[in-house]
C-alpha atoms as a PDB file:
ATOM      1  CA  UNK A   1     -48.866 -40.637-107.964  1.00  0.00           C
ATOM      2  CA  UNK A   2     -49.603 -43.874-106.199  1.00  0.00           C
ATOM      3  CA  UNK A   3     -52.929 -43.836-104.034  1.00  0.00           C
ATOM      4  CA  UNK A   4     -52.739 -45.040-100.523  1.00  0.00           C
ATOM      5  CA  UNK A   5     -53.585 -48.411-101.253  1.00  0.00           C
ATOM      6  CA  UNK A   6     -50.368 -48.629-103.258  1.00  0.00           C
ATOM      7  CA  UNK A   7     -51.798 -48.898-106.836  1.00  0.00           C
ATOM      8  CA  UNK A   8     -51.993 -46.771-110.139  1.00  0.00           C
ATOM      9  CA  UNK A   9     -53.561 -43.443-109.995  1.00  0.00           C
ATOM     10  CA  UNK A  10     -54.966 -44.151-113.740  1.00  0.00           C
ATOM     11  CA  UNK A  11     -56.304 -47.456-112.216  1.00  0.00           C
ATOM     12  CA  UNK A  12     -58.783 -44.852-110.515  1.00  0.00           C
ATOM     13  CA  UNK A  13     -60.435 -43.856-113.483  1.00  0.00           C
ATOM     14  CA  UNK A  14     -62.571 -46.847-113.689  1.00  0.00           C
ATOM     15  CA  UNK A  15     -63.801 -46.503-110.067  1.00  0.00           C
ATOM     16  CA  UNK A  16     -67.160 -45.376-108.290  1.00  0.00           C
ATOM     17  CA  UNK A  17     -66.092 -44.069-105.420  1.00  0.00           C
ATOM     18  CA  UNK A  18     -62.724 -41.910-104.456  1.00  0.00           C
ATOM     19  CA  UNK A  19     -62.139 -41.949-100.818  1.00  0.00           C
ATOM     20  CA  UNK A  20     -59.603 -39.620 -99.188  1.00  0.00           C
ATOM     21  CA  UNK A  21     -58.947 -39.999 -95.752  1.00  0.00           C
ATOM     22  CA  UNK A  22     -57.477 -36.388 -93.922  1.00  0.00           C
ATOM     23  CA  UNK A  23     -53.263 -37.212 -93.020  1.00  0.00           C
ATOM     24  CA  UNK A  24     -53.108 -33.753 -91.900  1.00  0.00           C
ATOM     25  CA  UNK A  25     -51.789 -33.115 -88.555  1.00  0.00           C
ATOM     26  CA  UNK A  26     -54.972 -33.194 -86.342  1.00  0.00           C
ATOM     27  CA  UNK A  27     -56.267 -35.740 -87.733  1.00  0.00           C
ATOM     28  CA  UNK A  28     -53.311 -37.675 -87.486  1.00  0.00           C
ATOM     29  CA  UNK A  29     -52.475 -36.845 -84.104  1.00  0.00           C
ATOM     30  CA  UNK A  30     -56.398 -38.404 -83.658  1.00  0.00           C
ATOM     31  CA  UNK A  31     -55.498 -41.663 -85.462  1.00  0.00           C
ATOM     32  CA  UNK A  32     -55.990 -40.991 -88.631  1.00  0.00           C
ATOM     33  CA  UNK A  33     -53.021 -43.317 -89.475  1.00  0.00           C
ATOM     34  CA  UNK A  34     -54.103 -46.195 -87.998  1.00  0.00           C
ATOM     35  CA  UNK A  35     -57.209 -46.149 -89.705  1.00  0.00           C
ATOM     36  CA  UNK A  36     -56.076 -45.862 -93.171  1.00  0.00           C
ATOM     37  CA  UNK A  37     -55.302 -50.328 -92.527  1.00  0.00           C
ATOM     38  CA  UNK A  38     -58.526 -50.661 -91.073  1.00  0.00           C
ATOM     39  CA  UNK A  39     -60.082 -48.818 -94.484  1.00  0.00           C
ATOM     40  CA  UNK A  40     -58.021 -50.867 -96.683  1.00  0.00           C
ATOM     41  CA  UNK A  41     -59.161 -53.929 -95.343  1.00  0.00           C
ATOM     42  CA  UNK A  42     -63.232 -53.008 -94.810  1.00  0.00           C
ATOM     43  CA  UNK A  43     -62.559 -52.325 -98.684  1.00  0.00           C
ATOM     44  CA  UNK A  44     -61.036 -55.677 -99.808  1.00  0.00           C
ATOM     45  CA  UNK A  45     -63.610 -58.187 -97.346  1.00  0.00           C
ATOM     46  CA  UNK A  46     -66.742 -55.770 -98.804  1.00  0.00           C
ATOM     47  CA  UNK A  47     -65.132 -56.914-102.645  1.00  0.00           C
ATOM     48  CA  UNK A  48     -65.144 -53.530-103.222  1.00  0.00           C
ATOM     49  CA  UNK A  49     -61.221 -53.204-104.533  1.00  0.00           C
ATOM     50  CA  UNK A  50     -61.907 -52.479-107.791  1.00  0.00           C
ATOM     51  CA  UNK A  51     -64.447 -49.970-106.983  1.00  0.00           C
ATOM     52  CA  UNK A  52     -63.273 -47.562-104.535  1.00  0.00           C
ATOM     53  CA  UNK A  53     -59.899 -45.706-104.867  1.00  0.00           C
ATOM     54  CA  UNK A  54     -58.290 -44.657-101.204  1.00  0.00           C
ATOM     55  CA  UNK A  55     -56.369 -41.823-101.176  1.00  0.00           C
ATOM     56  CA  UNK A  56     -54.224 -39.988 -98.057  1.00  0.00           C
ATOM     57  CA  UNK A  57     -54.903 -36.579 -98.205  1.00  0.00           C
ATOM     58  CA  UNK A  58     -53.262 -33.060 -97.028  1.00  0.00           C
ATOM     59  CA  UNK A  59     -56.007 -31.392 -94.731  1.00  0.00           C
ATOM     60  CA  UNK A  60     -59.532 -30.970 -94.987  1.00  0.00           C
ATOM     61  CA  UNK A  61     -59.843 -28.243 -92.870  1.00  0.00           C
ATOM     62  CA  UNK A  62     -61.926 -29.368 -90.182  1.00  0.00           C
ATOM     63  CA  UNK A  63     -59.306 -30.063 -87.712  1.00  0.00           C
ATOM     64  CA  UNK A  64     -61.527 -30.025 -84.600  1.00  0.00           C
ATOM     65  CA  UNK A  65     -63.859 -32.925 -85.817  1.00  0.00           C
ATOM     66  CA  UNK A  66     -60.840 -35.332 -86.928  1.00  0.00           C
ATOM     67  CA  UNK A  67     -60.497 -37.915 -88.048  1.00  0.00           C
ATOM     68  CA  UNK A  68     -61.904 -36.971 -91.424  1.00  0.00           C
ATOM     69  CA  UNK A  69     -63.334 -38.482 -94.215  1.00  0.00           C
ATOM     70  CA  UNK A  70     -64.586 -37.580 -97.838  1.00  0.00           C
ATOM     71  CA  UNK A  71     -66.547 -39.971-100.305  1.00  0.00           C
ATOM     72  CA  UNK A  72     -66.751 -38.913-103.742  1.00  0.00           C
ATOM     73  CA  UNK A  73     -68.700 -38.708-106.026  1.00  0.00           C
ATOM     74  CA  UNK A  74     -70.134 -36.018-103.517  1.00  0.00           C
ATOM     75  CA  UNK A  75     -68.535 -34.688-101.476  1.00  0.00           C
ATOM     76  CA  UNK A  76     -69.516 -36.666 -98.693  1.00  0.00           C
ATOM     77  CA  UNK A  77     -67.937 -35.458 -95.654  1.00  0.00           C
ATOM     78  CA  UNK A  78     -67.568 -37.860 -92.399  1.00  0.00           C
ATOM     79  CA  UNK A  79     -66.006 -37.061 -89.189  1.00  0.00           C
ATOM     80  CA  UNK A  80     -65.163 -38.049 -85.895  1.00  0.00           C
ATOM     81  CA  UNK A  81     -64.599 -41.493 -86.815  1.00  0.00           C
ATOM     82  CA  UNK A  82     -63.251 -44.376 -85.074  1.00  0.00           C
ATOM     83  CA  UNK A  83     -62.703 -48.010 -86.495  1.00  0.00           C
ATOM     84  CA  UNK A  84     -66.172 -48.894 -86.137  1.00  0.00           C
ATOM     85  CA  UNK A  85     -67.293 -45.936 -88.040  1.00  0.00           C
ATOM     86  CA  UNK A  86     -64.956 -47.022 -90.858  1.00  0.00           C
ATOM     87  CA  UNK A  87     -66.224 -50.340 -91.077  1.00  0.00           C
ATOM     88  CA  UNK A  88     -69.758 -48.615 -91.463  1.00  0.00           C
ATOM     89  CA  UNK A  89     -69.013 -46.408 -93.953  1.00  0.00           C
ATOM     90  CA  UNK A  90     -67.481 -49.211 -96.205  1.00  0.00           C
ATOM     91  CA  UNK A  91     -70.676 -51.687 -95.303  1.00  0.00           C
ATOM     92  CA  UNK A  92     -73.313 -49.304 -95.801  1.00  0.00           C
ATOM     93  CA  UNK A  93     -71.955 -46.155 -98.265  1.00  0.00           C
ATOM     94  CA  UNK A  94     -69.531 -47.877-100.342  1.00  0.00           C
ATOM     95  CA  UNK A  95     -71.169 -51.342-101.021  1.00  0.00           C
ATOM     96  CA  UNK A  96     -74.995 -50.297-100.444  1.00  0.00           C
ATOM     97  CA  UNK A  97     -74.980 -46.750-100.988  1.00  0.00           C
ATOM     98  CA  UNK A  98     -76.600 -45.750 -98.287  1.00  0.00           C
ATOM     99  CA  UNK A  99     -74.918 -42.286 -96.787  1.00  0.00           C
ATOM    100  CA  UNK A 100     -74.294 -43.103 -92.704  1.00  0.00           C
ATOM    101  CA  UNK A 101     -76.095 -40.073 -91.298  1.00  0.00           C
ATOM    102  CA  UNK A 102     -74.954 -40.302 -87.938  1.00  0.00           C
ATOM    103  CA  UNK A 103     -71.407 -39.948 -89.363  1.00  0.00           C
ATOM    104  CA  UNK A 104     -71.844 -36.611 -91.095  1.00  0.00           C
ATOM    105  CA  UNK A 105     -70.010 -33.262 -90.715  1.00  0.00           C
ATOM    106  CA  UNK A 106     -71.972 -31.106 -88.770  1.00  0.00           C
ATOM    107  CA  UNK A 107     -70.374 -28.190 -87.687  1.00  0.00           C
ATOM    108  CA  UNK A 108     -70.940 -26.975 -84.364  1.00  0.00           C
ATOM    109  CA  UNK A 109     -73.105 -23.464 -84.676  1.00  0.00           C
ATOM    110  CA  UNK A 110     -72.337 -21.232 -82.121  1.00  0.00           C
ATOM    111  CA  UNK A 111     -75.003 -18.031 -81.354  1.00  0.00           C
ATOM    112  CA  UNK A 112     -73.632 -14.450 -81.344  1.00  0.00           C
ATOM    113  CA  UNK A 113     -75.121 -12.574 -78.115  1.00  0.00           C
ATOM    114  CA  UNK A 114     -75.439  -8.779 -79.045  1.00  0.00           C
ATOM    115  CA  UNK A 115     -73.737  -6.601 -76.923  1.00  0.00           C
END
């Protein structure tokens, strides 16, 4: 199966990081789609084309923080994001290594009152 970027699944084998970006319905109705481009080119000015595979995934089942992002090897799950967030995911994550904390799932915890 092709990845998102249009090449060779087996061309993945080679790579450090796998990136799938959520194509599920709340995430695309949040502009998930127009941020797979932006990904695709943060990847190829960082030089990082041979490194990180992109992928367009079913859901990731956290529809109410869309868009979403995973970065294997990991999983390292980033939400909310924008095309600013992209760009710093690619900058600092994928050619430094560094995970962008601010960036991270974080699930909102609600408190149960008793009765």
């Amino acid at each position: 199966m092709p990845a998102a970027d249009g090449s060779d699944d087996l061309a993945g084998a080679e790579r450090q990081y796998r990136v799938h970006l959520c194509f599920g319905p709340n995430c695309t109705e949040r502009g998930s789609k127009t941020l797979l481009p932006v990904l695709e080119q943060a990847v190829r000015e960082a030089g990082l084309t041979g490194s990180v595979e992109i992928l367009a995934t079913t859901c990731r089942d956290r529809c109410d923080y869309g868009p979403s992002l995973n970065v294997y090897p990991g999983p390292v799950f980033y939400n909310q994001l924008d095309a600013s967030a992209i760009r710093d995911i690619v900058d600092d994550h994928l050619a430094r290594g560094t995970i962008v904390d601010r960036l991270l799932f974080r699930p909102k915890i609600e408190r149960l009152r008793r009765g």
